[in-house]
Protein backbone atom coordinates (compact mmCIF):
# COMPACT_ATOMS: atom_id res chain seq x y z
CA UNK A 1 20.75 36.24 42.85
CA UNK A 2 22.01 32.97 44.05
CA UNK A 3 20.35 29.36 45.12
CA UNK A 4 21.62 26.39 47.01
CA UNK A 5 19.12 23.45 47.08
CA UNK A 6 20.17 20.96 49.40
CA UNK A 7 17.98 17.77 48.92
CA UNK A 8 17.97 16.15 52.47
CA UNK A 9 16.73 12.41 51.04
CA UNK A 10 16.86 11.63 47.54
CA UNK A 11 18.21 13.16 44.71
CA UNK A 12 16.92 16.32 42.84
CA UNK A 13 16.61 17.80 39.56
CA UNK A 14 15.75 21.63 40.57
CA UNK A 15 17.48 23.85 37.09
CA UNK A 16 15.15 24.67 34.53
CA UNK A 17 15.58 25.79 30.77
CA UNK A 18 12.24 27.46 29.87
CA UNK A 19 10.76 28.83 26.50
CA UNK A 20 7.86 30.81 25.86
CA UNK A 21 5.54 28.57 23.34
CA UNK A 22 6.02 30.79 20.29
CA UNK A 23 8.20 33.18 20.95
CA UNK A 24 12.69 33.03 21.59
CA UNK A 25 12.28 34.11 24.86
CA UNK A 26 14.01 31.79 26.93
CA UNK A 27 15.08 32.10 30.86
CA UNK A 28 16.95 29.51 32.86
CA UNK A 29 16.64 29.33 36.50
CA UNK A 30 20.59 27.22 37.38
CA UNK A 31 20.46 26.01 40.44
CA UNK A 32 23.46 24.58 42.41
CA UNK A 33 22.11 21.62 44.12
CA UNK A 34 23.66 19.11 46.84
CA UNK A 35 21.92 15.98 47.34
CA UNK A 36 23.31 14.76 51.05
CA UNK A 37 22.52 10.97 50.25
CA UNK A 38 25.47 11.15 47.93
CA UNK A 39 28.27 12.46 50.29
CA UNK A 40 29.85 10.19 52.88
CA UNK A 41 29.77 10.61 56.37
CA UNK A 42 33.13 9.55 57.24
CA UNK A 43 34.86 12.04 54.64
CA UNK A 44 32.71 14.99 55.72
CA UNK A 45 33.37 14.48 59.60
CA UNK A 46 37.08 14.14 58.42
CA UNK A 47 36.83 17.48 56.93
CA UNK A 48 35.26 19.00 59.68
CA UNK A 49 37.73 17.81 62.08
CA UNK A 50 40.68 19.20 59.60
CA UNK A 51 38.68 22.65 59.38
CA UNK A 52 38.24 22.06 55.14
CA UNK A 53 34.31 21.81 56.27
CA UNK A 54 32.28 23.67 58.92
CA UNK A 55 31.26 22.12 61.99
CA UNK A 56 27.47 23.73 61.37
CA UNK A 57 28.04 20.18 59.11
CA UNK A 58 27.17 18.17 62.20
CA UNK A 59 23.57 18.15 62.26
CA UNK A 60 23.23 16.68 58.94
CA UNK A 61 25.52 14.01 59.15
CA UNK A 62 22.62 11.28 59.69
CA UNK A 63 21.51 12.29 56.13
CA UNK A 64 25.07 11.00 54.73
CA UNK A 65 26.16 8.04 53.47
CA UNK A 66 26.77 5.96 56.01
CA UNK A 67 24.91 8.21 58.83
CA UNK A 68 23.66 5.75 60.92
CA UNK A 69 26.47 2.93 61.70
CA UNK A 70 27.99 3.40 65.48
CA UNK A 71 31.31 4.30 64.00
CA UNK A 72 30.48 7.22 62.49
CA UNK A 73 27.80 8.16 65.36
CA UNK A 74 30.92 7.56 68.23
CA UNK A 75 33.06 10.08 65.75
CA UNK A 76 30.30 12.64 65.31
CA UNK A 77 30.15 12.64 69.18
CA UNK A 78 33.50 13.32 69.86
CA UNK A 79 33.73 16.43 67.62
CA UNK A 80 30.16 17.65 68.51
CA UNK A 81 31.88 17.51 72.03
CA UNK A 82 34.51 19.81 71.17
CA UNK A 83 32.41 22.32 69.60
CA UNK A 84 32.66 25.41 71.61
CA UNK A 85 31.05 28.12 69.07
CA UNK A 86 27.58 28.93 70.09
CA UNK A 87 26.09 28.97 66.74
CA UNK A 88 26.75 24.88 66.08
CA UNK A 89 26.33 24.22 69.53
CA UNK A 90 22.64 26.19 68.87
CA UNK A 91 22.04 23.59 65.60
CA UNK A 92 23.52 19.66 67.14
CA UNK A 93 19.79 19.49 68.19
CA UNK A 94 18.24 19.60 64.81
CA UNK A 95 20.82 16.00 64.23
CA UNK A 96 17.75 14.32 65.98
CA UNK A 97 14.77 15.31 63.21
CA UNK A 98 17.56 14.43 60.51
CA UNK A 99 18.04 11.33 61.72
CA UNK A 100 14.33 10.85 61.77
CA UNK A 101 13.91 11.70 57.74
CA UNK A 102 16.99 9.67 57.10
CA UNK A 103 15.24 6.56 58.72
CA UNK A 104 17.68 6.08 61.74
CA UNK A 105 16.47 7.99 64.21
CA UNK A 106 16.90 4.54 66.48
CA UNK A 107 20.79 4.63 65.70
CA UNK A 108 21.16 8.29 67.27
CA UNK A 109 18.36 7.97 70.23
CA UNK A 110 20.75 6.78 72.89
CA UNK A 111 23.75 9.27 71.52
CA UNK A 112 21.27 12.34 71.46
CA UNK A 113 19.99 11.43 74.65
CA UNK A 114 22.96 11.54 76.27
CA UNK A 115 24.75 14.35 74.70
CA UNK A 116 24.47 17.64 76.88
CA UNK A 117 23.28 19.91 73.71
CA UNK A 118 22.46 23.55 74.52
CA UNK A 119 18.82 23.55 73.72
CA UNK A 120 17.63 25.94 70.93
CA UNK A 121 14.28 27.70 71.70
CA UNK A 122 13.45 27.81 67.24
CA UNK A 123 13.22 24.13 67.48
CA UNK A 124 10.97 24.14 70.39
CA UNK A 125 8.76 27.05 69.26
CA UNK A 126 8.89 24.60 65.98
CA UNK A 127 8.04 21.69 67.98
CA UNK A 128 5.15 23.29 70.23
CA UNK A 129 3.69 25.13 66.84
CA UNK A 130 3.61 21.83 65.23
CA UNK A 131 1.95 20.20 68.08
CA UNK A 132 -0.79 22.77 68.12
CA UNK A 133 -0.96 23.02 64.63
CA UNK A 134 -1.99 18.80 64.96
CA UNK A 135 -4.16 19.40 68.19
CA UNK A 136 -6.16 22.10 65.92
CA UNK A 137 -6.14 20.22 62.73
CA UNK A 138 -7.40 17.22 64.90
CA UNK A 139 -9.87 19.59 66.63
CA UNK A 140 -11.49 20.92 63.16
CA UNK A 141 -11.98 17.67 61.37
CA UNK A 142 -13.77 16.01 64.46
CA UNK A 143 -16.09 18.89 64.36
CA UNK A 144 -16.51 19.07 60.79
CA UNK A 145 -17.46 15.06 61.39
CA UNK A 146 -19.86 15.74 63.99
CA UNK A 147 -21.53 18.40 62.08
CA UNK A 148 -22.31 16.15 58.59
CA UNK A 149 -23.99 13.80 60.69
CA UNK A 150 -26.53 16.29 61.04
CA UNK A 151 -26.04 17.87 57.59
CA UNK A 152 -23.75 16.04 54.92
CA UNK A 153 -23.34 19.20 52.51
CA UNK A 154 -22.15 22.61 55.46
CA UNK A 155 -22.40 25.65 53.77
CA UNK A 156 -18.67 26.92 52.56
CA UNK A 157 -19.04 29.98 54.94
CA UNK A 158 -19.54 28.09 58.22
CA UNK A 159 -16.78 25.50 56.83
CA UNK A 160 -13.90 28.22 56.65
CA UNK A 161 -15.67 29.75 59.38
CA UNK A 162 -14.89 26.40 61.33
CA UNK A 163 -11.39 26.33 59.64
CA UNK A 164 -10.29 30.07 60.15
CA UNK A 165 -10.73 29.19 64.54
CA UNK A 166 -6.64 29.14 65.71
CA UNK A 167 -7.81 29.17 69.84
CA UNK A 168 -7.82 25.73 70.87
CA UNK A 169 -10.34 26.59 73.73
CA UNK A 170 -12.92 27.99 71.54
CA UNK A 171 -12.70 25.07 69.12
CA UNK A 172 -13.17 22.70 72.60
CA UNK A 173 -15.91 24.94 73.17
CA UNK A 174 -17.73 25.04 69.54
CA UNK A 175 -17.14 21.29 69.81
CA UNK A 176 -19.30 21.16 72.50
CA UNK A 177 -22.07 22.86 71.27
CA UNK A 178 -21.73 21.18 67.81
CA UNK A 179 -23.00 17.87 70.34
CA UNK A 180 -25.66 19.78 71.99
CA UNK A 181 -27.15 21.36 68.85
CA UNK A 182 -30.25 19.99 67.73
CA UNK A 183 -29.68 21.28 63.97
CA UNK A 184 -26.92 23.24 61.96
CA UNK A 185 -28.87 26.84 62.67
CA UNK A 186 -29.14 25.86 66.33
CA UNK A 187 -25.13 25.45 66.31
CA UNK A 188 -25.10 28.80 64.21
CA UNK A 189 -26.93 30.68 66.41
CA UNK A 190 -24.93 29.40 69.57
CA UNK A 191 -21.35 29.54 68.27
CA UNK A 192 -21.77 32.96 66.05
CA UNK A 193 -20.60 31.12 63.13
């Protein structure tokens, strides 16, 4: 079994040596690890345009050394411009949410925007899920507010209850009767919870 643990910001420390108290049983998880920070962008889009480095590459060159000055960005765009393969054109989009972690998402906005990039339907499944995921999580904790106004302590059951809802319409619609109850049974009795 291999692992590759690429450590997007930052620098790692993943490998472990470890001992069973008491016994010479020992195991060692070895892990090869790549911390991006430490590479340099102009190198690595050197070696892509050579062929010594894949073009999937791209994407991550924001996380680089270097990953955010307009030099490097106008190079990146000229060989993300010649990339013909379907697979990297199907990744240049996720160069936009690297760019964010690396903290220069403002140094690739204008270049990303104008870049024709096939779009890739993960990263907006991703992007919707992740926006429902917050409308939800948003959805839950205003009704578990309005609900401790009337009771401070909810039972665990009607909490996980609450927690377990995924349909954003029925959480609208629990939220309304949470404001019409008149007590926590009343809401019970209403919502099935």
């Amino acid at each position: 079994m291999g692992l590759v643990v690429v450590n997007l910001r930052g620098r790692g420390r993943s490998s472990r040596k470890m001992k069973l108290s008491g016994t010479k049983l020992l195991t060692t998880l070895g892990i090869v690890e790549r911390n991006l920070s430490r590479y340099r962008a102009d190198k690595t889009l050197r070696r892509i345009e050579t062929g010594k480095a894949p073009a999937a590459l791209l994407p991550w060159i924001p996380l680089f050394q270097g990953g955010y000055q307009a030099g490097i960005i106008s190079e990146w765009v000229r060989l993300a411009k010649q990339q013909t393969d379907a697979d990297v054109l199907r990744v240049i989009p996720l160069t936009q949410y690297f760019a964010e972690a690396a903290g220069c998402r403002e140094a690739w906005r204008e270049t990303l925007e104008g870049l024709n990039v096939v779009k890739s339907e993960v990263f907006e499944e991703w992007t919707a899920l992740a926006e429902q995921k917050g409308e939800r999580g948003g959805r839950v904790a205003t009704l578990l507010r309005i609900l401790r106004r009337t009771q401070a302590i909810l039972p665990a059951d009607l909490e996980q209850a609450i927690r377990g809802v995924d349909d954003l319409a029925r959480l609208d619609a629990i939220v309304d009767s949470a404001l019409s109850s008149a007590s926590i049974d009343d809401f019970r009795r209403t919502t099935g919870l």
